[in-house]
PDB file of N, CA and C in Angstrom:
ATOM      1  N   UNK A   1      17.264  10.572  -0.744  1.00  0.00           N
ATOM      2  CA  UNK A   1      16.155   9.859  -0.146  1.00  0.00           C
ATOM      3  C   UNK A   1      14.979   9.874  -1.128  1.00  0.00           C
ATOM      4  N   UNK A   2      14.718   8.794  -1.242  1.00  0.00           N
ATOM      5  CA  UNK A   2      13.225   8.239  -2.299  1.00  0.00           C
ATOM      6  C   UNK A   2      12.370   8.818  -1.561  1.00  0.00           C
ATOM      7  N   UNK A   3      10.840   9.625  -2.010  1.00  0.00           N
ATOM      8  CA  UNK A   3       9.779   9.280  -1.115  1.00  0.00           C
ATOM      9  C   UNK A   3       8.755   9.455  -2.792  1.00  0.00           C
ATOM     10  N   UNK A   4       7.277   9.552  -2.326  1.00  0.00           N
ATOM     11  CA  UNK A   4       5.533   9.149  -3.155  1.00  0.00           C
ATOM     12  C   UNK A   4       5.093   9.896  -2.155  1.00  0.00           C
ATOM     13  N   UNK A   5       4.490  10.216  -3.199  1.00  0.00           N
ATOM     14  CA  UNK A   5       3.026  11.070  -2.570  1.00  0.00           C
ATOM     15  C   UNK A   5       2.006  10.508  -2.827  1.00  0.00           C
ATOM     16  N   UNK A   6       1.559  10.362  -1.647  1.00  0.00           N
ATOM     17  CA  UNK A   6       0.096   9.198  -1.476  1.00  0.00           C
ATOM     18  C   UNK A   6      -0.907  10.856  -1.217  1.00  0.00           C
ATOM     19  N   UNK A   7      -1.871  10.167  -2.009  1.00  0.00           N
ATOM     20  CA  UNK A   7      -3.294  11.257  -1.747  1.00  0.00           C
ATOM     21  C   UNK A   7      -4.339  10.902  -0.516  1.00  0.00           C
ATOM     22  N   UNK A   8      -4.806  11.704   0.430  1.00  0.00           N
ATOM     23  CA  UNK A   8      -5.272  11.320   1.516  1.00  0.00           C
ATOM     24  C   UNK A   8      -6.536  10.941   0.843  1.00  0.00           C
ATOM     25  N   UNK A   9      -7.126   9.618   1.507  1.00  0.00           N
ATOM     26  CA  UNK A   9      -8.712   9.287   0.820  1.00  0.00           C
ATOM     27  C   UNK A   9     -10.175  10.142   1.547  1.00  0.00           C
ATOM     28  N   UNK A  10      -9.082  11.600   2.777  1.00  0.00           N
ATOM     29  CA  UNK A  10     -10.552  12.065   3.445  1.00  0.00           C
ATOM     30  C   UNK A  10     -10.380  13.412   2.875  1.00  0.00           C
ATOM     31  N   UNK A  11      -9.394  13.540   2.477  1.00  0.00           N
ATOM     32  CA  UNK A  11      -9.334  15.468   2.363  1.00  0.00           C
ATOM     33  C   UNK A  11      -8.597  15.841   0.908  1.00  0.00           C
ATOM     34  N   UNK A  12      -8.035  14.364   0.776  1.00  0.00           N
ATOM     35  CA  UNK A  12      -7.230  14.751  -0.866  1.00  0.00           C
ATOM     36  C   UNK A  12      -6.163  15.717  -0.614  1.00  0.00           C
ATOM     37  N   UNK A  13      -4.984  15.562   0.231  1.00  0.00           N
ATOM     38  CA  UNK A  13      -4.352  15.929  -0.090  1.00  0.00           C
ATOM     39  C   UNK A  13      -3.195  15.293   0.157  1.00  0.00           C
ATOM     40  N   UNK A  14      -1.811  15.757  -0.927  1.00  0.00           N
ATOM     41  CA  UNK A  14      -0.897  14.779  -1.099  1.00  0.00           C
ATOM     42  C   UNK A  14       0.538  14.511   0.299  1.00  0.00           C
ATOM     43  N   UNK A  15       0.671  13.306   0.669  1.00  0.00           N
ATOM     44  CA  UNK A  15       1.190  13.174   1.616  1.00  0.00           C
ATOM     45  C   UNK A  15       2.674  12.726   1.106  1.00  0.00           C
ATOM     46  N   UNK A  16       3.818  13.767   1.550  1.00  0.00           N
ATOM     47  CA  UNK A  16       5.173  12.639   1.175  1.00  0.00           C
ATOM     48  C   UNK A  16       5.824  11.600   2.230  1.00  0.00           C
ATOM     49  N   UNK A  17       6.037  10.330   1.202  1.00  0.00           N
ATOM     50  CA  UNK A  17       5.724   9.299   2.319  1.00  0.00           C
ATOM     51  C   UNK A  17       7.120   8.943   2.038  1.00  0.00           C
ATOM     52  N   UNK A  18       8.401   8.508   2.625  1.00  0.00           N
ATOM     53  CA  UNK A  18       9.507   7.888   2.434  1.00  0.00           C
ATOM     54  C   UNK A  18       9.325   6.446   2.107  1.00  0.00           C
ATOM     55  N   UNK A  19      10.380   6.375   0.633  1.00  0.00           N
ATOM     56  CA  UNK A  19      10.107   5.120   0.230  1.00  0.00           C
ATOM     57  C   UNK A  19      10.212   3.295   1.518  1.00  0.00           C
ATOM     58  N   UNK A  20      10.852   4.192   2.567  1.00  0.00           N
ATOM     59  CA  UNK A  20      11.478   3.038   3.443  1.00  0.00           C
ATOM     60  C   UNK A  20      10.769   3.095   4.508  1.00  0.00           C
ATOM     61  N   UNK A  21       9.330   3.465   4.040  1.00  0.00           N
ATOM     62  CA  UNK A  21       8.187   3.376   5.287  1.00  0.00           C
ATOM     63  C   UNK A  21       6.968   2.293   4.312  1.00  0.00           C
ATOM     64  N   UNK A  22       7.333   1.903   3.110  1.00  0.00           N
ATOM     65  CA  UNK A  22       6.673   1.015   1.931  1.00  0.00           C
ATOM     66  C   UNK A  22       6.499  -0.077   3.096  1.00  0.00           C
ATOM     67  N   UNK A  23       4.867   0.001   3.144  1.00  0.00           N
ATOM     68  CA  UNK A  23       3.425  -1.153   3.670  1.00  0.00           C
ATOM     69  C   UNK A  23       3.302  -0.715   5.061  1.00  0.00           C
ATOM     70  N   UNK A  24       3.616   0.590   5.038  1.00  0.00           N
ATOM     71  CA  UNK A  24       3.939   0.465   7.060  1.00  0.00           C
ATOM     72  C   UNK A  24       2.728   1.723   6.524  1.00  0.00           C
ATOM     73  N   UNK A  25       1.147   1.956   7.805  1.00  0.00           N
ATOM     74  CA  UNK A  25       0.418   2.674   7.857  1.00  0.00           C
ATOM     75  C   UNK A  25       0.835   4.188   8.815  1.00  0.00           C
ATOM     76  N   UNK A  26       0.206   4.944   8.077  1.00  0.00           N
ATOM     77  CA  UNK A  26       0.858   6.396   8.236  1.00  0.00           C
ATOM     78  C   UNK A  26      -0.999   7.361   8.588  1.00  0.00           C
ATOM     79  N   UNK A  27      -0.315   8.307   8.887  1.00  0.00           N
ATOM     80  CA  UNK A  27      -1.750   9.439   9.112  1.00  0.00           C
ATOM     81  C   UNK A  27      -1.531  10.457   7.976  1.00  0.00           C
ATOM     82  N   UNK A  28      -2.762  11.090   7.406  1.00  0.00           N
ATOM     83  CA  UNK A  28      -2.589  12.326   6.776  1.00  0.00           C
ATOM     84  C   UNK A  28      -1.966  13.545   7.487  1.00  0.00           C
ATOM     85  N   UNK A  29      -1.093  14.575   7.004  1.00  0.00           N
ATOM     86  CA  UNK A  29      -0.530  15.432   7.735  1.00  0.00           C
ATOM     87  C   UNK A  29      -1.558  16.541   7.954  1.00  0.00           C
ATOM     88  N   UNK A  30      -2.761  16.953   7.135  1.00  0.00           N
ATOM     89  CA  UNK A  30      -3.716  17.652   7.373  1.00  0.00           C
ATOM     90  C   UNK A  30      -4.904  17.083   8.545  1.00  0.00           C
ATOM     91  N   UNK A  31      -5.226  16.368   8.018  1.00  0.00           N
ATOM     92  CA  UNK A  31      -6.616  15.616   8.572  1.00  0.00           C
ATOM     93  C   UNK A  31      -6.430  14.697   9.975  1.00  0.00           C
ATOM     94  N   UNK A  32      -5.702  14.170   9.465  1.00  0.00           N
ATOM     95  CA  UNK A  32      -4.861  12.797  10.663  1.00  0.00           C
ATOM     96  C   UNK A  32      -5.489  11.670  10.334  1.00  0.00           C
ATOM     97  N   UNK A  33      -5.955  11.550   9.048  1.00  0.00           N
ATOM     98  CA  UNK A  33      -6.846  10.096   8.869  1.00  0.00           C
ATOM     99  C   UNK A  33      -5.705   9.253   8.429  1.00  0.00           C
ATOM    100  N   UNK A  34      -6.029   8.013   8.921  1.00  0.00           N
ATOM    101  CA  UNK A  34      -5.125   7.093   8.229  1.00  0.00           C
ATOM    102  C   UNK A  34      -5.324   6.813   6.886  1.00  0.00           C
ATOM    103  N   UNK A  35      -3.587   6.748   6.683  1.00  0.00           N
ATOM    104  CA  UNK A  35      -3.527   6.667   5.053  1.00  0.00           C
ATOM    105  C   UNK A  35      -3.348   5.172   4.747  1.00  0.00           C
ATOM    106  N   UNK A  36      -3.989   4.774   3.849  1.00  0.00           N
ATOM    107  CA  UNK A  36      -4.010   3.265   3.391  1.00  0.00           C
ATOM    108  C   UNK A  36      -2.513   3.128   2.978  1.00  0.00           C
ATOM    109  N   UNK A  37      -1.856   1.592   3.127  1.00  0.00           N
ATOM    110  CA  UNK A  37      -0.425   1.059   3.166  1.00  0.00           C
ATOM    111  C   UNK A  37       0.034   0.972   1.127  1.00  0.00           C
ATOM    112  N   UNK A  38       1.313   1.658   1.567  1.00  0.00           N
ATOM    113  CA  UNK A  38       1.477   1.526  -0.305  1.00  0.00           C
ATOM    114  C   UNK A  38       2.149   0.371  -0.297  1.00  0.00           C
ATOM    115  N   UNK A  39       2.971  -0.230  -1.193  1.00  0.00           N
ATOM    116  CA  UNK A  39       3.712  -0.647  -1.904  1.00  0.00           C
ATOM    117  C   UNK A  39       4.113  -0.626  -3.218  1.00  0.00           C
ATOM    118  N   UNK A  40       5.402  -0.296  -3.071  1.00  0.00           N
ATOM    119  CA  UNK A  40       5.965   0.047  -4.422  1.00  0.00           C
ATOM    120  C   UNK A  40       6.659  -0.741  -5.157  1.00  0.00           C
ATOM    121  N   UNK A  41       6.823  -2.138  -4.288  1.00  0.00           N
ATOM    122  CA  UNK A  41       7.514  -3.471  -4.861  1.00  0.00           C
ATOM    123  C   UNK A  41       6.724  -4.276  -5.180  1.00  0.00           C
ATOM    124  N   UNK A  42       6.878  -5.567  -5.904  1.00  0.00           N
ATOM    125  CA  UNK A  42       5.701  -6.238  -6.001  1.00  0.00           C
ATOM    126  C   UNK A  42       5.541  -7.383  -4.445  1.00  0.00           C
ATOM    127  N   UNK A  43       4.590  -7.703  -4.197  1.00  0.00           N
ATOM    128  CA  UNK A  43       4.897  -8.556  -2.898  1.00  0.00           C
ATOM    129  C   UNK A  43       4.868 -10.040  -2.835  1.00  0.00           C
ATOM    130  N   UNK A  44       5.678 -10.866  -2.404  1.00  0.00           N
ATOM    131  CA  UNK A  44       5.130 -12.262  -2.550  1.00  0.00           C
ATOM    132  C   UNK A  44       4.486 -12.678  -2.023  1.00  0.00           C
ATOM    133  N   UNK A  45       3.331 -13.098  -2.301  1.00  0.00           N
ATOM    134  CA  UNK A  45       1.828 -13.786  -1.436  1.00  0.00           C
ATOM    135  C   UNK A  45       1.924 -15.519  -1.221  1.00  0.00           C
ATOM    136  N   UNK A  46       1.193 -15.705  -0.385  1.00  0.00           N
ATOM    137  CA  UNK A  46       1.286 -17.248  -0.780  1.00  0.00           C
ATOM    138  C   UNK A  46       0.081 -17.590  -0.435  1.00  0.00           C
ATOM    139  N   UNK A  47      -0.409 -18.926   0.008  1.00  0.00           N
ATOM    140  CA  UNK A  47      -1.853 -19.403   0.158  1.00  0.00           C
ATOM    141  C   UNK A  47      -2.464 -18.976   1.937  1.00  0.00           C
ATOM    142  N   UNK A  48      -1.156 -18.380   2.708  1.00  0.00           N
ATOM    143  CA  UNK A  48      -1.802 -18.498   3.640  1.00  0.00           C
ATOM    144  C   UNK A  48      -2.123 -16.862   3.898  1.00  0.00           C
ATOM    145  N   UNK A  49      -1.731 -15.822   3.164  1.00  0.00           N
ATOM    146  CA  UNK A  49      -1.525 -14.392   3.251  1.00  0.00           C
ATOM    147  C   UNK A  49      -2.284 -13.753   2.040  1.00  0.00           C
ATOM    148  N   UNK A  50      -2.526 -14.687   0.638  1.00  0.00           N
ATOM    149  CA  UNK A  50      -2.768 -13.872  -0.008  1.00  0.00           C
ATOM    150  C   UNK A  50      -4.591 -13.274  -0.007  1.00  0.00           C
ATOM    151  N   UNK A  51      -5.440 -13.765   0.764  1.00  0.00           N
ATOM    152  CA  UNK A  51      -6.732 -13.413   1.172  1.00  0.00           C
ATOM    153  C   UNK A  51      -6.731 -12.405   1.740  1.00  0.00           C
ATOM    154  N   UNK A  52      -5.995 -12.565   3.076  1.00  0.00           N
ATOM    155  CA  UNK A  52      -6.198 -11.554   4.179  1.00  0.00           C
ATOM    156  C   UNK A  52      -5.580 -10.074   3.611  1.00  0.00           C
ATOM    157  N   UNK A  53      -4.213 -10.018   2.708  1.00  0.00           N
ATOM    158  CA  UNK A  53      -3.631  -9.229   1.565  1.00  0.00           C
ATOM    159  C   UNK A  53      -5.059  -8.205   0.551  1.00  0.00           C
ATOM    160  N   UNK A  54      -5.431  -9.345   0.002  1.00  0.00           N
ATOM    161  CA  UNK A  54      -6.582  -8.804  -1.418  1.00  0.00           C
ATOM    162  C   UNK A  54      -7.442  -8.005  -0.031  1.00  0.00           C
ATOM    163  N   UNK A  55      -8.032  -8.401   0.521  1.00  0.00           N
ATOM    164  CA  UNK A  55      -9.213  -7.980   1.469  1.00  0.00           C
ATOM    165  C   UNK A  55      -8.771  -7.259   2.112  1.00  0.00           C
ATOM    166  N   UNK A  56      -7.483  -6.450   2.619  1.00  0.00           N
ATOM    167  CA  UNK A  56      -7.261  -5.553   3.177  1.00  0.00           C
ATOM    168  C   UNK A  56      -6.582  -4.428   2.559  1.00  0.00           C
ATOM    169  N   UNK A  57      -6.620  -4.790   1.237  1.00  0.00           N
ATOM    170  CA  UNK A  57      -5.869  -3.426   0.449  1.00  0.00           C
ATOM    171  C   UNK A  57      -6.719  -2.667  -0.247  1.00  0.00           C
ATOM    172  N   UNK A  58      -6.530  -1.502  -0.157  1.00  0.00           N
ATOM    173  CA  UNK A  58      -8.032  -0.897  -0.891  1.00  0.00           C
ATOM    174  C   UNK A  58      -7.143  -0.440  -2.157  1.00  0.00           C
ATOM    175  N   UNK A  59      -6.139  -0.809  -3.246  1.00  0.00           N
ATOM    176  CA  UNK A  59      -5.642  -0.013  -4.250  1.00  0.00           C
ATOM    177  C   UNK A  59      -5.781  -1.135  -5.160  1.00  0.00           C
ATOM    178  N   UNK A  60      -5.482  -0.752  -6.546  1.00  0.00           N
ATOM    179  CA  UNK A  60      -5.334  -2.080  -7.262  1.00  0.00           C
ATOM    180  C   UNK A  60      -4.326  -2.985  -7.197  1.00  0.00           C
ATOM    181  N   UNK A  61      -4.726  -4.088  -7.579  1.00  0.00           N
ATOM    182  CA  UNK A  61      -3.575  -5.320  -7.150  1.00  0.00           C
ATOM    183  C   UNK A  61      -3.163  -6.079  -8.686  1.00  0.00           C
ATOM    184  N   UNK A  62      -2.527  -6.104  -9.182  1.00  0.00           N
ATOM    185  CA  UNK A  62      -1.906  -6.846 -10.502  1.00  0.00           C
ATOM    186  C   UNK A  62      -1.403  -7.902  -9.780  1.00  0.00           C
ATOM    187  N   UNK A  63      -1.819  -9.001 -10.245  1.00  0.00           N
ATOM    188  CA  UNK A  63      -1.415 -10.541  -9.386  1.00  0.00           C
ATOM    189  C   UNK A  63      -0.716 -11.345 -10.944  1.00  0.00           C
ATOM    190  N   UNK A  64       0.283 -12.053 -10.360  1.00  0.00           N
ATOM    191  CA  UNK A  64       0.929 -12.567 -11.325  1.00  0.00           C
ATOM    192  C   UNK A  64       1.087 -14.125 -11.095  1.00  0.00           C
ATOM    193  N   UNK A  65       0.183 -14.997 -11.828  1.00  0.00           N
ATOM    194  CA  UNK A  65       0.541 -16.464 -10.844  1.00  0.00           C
ATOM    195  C   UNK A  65       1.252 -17.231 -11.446  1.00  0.00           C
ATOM    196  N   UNK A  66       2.586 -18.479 -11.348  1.00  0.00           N
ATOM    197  CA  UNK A  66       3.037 -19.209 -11.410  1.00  0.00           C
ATOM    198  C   UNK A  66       3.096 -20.504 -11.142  1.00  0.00           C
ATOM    199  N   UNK A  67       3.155 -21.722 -11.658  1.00  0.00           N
ATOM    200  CA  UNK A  67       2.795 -23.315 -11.411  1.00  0.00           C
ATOM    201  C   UNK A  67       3.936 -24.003 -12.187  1.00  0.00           C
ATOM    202  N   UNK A  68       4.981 -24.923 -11.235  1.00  0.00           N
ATOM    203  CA  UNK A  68       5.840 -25.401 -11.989  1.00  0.00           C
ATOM    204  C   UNK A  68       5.323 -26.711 -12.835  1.00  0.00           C
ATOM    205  N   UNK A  69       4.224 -26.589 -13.293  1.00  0.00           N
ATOM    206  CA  UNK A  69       3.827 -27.611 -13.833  1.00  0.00           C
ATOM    207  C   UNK A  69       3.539 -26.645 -15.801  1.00  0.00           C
TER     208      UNK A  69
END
């Protein structure tokens, strides 16, 4: 079984998260604050998701864009 350790953003400490819980929101096991959603794949966005996406992720985002032109 895959899992990451996400760092809690209230108490700092490291949470192991199973890879097959990737974008699903979780609590810190110390604190109980919610832990912001990972992803470990890249995700496909499109015009109607990728706003509400940028504006709700607090980690960095590497965006990769494509135009068959």
């Amino acid at each position: 079984m895959s899992f990451y350790i996400v760092s809690c953003p209230s108490c700092g400490a490291g949470n192991r998260i199973p890879a097959e819980k990737e974008g699903k929101q979780g609590r810190c096991g110390g604190c109980k604050t919610v832990l912001p959603r990972m992803y470990w794949r890249p995700q496909q966005l499109t015009d109607n998701n990728f706003d509400s996406f940028i504006a709700g992720y607090p980690g960095p985002v590497l965006a990769e864009f494509w135009a068959p032109w």
